[in-house]
C-alpha atoms as a PDB file:
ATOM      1  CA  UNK A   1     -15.633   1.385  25.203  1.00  0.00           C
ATOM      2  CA  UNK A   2     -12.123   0.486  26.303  1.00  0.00           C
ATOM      3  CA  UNK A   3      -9.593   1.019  23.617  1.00  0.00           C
ATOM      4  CA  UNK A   4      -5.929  -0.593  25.011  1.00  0.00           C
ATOM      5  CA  UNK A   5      -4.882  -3.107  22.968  1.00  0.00           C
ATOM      6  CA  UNK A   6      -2.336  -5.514  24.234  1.00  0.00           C
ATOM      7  CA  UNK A   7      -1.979  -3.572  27.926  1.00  0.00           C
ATOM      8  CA  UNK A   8      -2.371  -6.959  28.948  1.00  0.00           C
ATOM      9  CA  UNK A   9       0.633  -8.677  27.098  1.00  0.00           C
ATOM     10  CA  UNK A  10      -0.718 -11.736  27.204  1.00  0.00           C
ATOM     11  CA  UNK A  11       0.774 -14.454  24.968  1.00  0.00           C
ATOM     12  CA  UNK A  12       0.002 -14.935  21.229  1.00  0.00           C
ATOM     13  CA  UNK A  13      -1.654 -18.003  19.699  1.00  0.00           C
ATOM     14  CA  UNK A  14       0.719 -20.793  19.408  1.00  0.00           C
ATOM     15  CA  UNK A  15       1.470 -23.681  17.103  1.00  0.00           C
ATOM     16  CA  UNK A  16       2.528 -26.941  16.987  1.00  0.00           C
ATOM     17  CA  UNK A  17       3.578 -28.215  13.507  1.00  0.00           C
ATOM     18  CA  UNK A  18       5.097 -32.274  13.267  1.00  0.00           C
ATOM     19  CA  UNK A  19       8.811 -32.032  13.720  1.00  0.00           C
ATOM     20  CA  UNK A  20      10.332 -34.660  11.930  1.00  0.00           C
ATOM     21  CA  UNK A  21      13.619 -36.393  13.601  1.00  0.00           C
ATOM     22  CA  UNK A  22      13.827 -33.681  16.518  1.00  0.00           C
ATOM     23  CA  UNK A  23      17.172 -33.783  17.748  1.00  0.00           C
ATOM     24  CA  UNK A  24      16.874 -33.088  21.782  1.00  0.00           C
ATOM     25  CA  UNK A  25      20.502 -31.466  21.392  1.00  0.00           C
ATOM     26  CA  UNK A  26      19.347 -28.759  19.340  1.00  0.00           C
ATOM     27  CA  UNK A  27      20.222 -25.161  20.813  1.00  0.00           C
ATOM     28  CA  UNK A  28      16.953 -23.775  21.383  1.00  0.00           C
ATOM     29  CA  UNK A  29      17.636 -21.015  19.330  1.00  0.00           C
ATOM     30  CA  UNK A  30      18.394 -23.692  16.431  1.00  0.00           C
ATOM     31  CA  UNK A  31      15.190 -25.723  17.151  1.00  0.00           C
ATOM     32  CA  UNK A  32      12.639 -22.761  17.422  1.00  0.00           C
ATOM     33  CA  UNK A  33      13.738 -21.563  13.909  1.00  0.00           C
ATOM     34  CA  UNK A  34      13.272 -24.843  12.638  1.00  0.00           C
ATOM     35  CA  UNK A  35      10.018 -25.349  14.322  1.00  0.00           C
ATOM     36  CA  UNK A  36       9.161 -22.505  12.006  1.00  0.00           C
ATOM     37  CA  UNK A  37      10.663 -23.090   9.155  1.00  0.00           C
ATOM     38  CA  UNK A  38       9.029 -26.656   8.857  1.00  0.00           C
ATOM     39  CA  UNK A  39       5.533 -24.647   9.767  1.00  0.00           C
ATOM     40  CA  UNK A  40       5.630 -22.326   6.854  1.00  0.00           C
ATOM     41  CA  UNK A  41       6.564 -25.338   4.845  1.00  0.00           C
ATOM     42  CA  UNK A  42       3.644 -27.066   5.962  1.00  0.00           C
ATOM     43  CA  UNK A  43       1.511 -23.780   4.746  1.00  0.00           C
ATOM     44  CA  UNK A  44       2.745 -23.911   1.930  1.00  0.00           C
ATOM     45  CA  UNK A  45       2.031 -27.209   0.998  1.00  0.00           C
ATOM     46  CA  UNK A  46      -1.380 -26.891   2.148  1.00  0.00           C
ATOM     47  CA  UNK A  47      -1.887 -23.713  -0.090  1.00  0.00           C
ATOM     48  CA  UNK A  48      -2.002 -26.318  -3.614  1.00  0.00           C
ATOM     49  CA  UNK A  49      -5.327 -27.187  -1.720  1.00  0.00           C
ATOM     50  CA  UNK A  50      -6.387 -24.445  -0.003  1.00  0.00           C
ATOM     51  CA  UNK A  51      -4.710 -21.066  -1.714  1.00  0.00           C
ATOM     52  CA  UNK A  52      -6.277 -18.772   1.034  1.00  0.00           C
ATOM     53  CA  UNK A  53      -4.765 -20.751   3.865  1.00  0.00           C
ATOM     54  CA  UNK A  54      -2.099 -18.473   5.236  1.00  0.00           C
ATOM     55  CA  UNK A  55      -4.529 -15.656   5.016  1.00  0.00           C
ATOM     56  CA  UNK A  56      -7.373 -17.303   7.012  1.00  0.00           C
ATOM     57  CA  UNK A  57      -4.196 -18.890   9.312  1.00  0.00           C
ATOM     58  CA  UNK A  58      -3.222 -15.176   9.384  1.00  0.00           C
ATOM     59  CA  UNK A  59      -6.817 -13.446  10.253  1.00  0.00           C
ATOM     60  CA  UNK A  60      -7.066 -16.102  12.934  1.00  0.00           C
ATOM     61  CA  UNK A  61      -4.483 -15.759  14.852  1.00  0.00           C
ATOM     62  CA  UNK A  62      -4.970 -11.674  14.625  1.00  0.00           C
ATOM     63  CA  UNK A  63      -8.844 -12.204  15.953  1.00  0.00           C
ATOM     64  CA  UNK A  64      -7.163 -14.487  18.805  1.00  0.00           C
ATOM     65  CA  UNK A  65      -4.463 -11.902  19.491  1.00  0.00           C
ATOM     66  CA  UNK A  66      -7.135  -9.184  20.234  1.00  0.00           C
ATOM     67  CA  UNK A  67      -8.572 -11.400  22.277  1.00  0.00           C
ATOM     68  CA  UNK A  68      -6.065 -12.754  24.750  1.00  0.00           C
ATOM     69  CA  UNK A  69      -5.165  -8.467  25.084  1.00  0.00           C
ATOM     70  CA  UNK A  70      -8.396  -7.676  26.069  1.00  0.00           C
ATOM     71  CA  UNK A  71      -9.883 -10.231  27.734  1.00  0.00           C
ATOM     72  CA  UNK A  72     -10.203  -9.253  31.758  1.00  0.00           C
ATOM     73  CA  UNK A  73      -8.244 -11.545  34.263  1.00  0.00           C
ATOM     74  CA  UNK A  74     -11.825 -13.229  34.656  1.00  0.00           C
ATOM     75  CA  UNK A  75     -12.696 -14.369  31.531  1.00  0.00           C
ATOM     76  CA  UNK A  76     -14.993 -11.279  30.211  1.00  0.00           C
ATOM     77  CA  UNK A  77     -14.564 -10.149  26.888  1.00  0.00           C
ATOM     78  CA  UNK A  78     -16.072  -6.725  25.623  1.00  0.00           C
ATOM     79  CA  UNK A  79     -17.577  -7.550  22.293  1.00  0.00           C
ATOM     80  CA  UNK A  80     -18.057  -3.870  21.845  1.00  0.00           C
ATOM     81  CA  UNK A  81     -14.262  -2.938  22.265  1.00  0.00           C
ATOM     82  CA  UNK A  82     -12.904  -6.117  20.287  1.00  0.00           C
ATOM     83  CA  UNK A  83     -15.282  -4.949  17.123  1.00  0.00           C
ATOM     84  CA  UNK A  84     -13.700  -0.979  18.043  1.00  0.00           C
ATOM     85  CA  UNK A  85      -9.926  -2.360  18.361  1.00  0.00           C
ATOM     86  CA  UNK A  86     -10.310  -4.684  15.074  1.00  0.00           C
ATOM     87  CA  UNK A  87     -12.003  -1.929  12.422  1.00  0.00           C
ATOM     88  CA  UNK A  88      -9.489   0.297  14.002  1.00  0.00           C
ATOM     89  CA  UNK A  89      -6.882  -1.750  13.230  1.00  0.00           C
ATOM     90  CA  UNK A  90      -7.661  -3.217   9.741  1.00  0.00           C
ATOM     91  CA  UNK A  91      -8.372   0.706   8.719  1.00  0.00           C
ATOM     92  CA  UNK A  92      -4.716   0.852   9.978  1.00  0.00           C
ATOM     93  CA  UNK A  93      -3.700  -2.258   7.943  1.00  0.00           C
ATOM     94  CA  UNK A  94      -5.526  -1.117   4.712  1.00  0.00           C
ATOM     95  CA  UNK A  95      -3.495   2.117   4.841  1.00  0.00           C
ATOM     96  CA  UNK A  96      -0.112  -0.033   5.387  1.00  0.00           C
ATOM     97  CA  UNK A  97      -0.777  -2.014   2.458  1.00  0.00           C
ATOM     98  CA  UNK A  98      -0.912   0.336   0.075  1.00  0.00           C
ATOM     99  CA  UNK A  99       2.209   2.231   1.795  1.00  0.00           C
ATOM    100  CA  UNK A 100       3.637  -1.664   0.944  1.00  0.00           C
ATOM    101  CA  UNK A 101       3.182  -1.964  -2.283  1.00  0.00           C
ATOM    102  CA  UNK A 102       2.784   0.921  -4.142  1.00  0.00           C
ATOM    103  CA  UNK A 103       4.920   3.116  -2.319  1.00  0.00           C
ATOM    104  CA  UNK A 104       7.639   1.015  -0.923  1.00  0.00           C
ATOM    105  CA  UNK A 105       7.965  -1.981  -3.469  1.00  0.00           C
ATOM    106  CA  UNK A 106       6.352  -0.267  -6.339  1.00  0.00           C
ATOM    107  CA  UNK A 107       8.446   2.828  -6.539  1.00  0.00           C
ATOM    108  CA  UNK A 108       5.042   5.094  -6.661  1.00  0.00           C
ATOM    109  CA  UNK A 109       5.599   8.501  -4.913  1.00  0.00           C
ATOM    110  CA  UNK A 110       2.825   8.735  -2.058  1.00  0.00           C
ATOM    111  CA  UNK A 111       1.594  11.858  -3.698  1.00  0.00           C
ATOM    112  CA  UNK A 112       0.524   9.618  -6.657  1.00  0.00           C
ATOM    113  CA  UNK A 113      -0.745   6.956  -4.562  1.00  0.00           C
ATOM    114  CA  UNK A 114      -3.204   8.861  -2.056  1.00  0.00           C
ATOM    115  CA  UNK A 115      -5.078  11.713  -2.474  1.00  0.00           C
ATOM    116  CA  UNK A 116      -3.976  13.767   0.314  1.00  0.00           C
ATOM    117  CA  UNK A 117      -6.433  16.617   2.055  1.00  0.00           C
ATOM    118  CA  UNK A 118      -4.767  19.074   4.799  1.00  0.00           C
ATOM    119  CA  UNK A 119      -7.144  19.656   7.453  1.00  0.00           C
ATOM    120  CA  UNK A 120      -7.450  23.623   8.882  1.00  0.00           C
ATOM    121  CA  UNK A 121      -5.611  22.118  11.709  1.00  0.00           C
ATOM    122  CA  UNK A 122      -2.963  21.031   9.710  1.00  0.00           C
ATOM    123  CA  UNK A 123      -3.797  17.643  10.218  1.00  0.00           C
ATOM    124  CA  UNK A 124      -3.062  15.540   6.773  1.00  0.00           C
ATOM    125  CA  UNK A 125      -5.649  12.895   5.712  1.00  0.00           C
ATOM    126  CA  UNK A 126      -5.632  10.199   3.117  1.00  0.00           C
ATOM    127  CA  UNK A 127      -7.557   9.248   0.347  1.00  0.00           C
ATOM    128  CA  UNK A 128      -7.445   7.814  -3.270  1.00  0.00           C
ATOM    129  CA  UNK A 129      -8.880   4.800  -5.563  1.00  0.00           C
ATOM    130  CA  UNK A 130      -5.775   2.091  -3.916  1.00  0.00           C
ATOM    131  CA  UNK A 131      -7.148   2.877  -0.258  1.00  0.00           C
ATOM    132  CA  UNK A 132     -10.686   2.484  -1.345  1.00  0.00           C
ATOM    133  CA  UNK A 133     -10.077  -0.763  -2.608  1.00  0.00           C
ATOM    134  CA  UNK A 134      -8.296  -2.241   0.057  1.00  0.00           C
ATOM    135  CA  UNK A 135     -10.940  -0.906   2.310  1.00  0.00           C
ATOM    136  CA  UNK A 136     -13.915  -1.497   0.223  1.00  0.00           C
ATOM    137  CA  UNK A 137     -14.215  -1.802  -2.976  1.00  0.00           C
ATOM    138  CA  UNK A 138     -12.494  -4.980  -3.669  1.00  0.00           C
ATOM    139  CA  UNK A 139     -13.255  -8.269  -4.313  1.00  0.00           C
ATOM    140  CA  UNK A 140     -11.468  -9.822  -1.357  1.00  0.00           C
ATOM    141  CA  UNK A 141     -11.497  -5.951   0.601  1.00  0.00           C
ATOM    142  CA  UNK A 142     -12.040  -5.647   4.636  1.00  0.00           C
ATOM    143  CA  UNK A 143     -15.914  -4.919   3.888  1.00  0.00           C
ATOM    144  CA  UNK A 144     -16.363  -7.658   1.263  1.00  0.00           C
ATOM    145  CA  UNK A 145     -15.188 -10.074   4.001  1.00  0.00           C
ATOM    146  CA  UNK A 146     -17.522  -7.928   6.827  1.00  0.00           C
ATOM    147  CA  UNK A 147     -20.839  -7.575   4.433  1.00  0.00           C
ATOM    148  CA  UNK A 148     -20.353 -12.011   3.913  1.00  0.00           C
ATOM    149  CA  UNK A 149     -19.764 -12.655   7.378  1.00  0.00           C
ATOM    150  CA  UNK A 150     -23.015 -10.215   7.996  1.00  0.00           C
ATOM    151  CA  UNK A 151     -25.246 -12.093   5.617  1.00  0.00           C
ATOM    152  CA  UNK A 152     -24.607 -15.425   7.067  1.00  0.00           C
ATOM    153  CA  UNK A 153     -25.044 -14.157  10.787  1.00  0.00           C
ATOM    154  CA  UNK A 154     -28.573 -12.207   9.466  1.00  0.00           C
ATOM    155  CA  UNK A 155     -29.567 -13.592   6.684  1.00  0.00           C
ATOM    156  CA  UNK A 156     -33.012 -12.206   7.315  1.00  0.00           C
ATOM    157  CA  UNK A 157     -31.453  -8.642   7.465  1.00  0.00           C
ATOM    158  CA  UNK A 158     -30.480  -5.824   4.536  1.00  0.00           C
ATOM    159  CA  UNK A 159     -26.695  -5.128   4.324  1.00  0.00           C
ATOM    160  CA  UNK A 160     -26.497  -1.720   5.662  1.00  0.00           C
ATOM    161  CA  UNK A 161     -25.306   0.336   2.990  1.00  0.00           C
ATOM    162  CA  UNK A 162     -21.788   1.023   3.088  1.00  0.00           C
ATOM    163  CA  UNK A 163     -21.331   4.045   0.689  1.00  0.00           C
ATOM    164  CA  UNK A 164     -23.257   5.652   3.545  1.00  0.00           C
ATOM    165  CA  UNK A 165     -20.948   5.086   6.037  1.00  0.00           C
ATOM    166  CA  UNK A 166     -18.535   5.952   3.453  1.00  0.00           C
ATOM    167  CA  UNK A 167     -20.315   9.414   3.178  1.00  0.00           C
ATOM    168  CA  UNK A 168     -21.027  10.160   7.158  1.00  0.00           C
ATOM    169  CA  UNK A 169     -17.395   9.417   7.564  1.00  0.00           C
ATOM    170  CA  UNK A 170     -15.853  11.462   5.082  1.00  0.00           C
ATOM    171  CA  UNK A 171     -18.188  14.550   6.127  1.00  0.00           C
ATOM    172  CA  UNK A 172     -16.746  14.468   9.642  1.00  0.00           C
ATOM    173  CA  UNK A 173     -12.667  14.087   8.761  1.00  0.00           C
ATOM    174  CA  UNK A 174     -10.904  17.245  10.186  1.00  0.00           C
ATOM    175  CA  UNK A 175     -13.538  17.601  12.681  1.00  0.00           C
ATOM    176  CA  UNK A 176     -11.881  18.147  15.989  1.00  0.00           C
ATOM    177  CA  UNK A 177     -14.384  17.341  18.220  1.00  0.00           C
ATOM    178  CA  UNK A 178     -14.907  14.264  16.201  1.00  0.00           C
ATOM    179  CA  UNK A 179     -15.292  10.925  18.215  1.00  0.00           C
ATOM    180  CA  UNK A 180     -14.885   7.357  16.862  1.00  0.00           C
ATOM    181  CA  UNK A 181     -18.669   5.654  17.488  1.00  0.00           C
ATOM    182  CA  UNK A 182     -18.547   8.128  20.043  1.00  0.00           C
ATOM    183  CA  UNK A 183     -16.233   7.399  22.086  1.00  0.00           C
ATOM    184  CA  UNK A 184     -12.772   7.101  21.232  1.00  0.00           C
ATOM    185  CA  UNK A 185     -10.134  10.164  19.997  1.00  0.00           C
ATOM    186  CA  UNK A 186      -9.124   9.198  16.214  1.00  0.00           C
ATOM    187  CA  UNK A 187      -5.508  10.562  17.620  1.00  0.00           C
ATOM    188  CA  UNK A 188      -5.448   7.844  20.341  1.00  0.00           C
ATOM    189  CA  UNK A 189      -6.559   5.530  17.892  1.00  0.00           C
ATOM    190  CA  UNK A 190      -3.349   6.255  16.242  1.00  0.00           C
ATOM    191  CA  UNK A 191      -0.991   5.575  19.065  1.00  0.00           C
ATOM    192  CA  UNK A 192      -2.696   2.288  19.972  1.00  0.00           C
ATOM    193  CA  UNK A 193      -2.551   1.267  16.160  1.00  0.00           C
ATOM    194  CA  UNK A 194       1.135   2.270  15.890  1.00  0.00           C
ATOM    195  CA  UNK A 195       1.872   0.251  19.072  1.00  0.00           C
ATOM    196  CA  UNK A 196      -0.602  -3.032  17.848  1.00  0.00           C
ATOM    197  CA  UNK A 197       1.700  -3.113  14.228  1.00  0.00           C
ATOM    198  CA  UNK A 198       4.262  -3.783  16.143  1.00  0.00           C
ATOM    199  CA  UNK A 199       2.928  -6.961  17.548  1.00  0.00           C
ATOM    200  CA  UNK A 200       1.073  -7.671  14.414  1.00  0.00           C
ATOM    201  CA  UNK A 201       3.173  -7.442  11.518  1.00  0.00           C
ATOM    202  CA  UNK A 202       5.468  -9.968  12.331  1.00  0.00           C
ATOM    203  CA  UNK A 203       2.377 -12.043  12.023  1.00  0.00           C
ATOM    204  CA  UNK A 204       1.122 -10.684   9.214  1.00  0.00           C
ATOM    205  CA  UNK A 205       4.678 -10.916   7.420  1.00  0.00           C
ATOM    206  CA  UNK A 206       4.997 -14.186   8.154  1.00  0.00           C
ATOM    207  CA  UNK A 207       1.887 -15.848   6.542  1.00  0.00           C
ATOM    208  CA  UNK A 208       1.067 -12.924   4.185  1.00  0.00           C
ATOM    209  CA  UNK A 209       4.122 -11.540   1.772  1.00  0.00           C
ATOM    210  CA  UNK A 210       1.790  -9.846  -0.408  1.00  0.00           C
ATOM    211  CA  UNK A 211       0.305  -6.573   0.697  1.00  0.00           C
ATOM    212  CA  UNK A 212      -2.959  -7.122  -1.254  1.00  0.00           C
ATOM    213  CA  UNK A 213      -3.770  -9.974   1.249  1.00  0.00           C
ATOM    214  CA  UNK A 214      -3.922  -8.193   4.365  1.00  0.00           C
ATOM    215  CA  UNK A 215      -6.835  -6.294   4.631  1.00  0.00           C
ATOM    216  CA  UNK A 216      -8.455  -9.874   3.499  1.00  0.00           C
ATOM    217  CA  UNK A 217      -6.558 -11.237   6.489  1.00  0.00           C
ATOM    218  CA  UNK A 218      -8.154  -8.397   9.227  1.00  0.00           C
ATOM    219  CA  UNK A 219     -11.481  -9.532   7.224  1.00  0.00           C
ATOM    220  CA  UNK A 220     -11.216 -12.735   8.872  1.00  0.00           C
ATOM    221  CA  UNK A 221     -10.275 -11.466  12.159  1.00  0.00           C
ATOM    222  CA  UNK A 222     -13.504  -9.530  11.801  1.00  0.00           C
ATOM    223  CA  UNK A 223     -15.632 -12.334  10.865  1.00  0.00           C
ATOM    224  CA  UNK A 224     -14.399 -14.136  14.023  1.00  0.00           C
ATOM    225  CA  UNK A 225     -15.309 -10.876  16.006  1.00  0.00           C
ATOM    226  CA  UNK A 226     -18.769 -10.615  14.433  1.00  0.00           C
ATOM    227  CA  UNK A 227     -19.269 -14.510  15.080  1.00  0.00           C
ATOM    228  CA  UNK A 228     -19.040 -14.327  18.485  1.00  0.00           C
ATOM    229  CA  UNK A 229     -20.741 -10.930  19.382  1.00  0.00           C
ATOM    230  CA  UNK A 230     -23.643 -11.914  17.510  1.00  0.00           C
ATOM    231  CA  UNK A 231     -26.215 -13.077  20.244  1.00  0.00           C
ATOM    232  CA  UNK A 232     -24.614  -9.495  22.524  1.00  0.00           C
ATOM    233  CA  UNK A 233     -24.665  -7.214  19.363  1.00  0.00           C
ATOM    234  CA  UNK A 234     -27.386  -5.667  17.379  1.00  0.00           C
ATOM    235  CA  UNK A 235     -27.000  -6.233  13.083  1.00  0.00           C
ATOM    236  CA  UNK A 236     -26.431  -2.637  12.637  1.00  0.00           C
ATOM    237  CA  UNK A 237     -24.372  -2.123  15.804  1.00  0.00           C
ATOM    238  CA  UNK A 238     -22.240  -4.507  14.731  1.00  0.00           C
ATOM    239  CA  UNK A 239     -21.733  -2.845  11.480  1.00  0.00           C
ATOM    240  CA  UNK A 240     -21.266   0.786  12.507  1.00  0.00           C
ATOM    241  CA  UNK A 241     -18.566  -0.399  14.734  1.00  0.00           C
ATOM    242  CA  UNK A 242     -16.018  -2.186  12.338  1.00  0.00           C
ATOM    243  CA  UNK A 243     -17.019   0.229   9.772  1.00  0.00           C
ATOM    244  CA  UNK A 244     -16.944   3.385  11.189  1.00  0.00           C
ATOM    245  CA  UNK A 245     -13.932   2.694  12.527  1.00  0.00           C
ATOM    246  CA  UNK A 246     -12.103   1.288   9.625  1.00  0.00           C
ATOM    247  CA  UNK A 247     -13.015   3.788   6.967  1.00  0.00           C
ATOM    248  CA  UNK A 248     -12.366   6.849   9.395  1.00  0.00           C
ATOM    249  CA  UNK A 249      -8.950   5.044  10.304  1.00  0.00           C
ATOM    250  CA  UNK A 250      -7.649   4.272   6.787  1.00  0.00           C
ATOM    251  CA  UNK A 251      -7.735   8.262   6.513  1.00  0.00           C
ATOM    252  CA  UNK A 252      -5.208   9.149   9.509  1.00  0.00           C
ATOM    253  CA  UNK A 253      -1.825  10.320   8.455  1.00  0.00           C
ATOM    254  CA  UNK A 254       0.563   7.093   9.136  1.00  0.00           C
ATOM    255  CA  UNK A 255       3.714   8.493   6.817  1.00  0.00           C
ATOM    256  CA  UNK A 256       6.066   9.237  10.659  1.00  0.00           C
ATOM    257  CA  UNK A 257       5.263   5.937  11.760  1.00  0.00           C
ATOM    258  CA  UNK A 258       4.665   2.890   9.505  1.00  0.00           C
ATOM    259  CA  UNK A 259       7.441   0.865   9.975  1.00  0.00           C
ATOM    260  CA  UNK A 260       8.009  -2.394   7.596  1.00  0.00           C
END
């Protein structure tokens, strides 16, 4: 599975909101911010109707973003590496979020909001109830938004139970050897995550101010993923990827390079 997200820097999903009385003499500079500003203002509105708007406007432009990065110069898309690149990511995400609010905005030192296990390698990991909701425990957490999107692709097929992925994973942190579904190094993970926030945030800031709406936000990107890997992928595949991936993720030590 190919892991190198936006190697291809292709462009990001754009948008065209109604511009009201464009002046053709704007600077450009002038009429781009306004093209956004009357955007978000459009959001906004559309939030007294739909309050989850920005977030599903956020998850979808995050699913298409992964996409246009990894799809080959012939069309081909690797289901297998979008599902990788995405639970990568949102375990990524989860971990930011509660960096966000509890640590950063809520004045919380980060001893008191993770749990934090050294490794014999020295290697610092991350735990603790705020992760676990972002991640999964929540109403509105990444697997809340996987396990729906699951049911309505295989309705005919068991939820695979999460607390044992939850379990497998946490048995293998501060493994070495360890592999992510086999294939990728957790500490290249890391490097392609660091580099992806970069691109993503500004995305994510601009539709989502509230921490507790991201991981909800890489949900949807997720849901998108699952939708259209669903006639490639196997139920449980599908599953083992994102999760895997996301729980082992939200553990990696992020405190050097998380930048808000």
């Amino acid at each position: 599975m190919a892991f190198g997200f936006f190697k291809k820097n292709k462009k990001n999903v754009e948008y065209n909101p109604i511009i009201p009385n464009e002046d053709i003499n704007d600077p450009p500079e002038d009429k781009s911010k306004r093209i956004e500003e009357i955007y978000l203002k459009q959001v906004e509105e559309k939030k007294k109707s739909d309050p989850l708007i920005g977030i599903k406007l956020c998850g979808n432009e995050i699913y298409q973003s992964f996409v246009n990065a990894l799809r080959e110069p012939d069309g081909r898309l690797n289901c297998n590496a979008l599902l990788l690149n995405l639970g990568c990511f949102s375990g990524y995400v989860c971990q930011a979020a509660v960096w966000k609010k509890f640590v950063i905005d809520g004045n919380i030192p980060y001893q008191q909001a993770f749990v934090i296990m050294k490794a014999k390698s020295g290697k610092n990991y991350y735990f603790g109830d705020y992760l676990n909701y972002y991640v999964g425990e929540g109403k509105y957490s990444f697997w809340s938004l996987v396990a729906g999107m699951f049911t309505k692709i295989y309705p005919d097929v068991p939820v695979p139970d999460v607390l044992k992925m939850v379990e497998k994973v946490t048995s293998l942190i501060g493994y070495e050897e360890y592999k992510i579904c086999d294939c990728l190094d957790p500490d290249r993970a890391v490097e392609q995550c660091a580099a992806a926030w970069k691109i993503i945030y500004p995305i994510i800031s601009r539709y989502c101010v509230n921490p507790d709406e991201w991981p909800t936000a890489m949900g949807i990107a997720a849901q998108n993923a699952m939708n259209i890997s669903k006639s490639i992928i196997k139920p449980d595949n599908c599953f083992n990827i994102l999760m895997e991936s996301s729980i082992y993720m939200s553990k990696m030590d992020y405190s050097n390079i998380l930048v808000f």
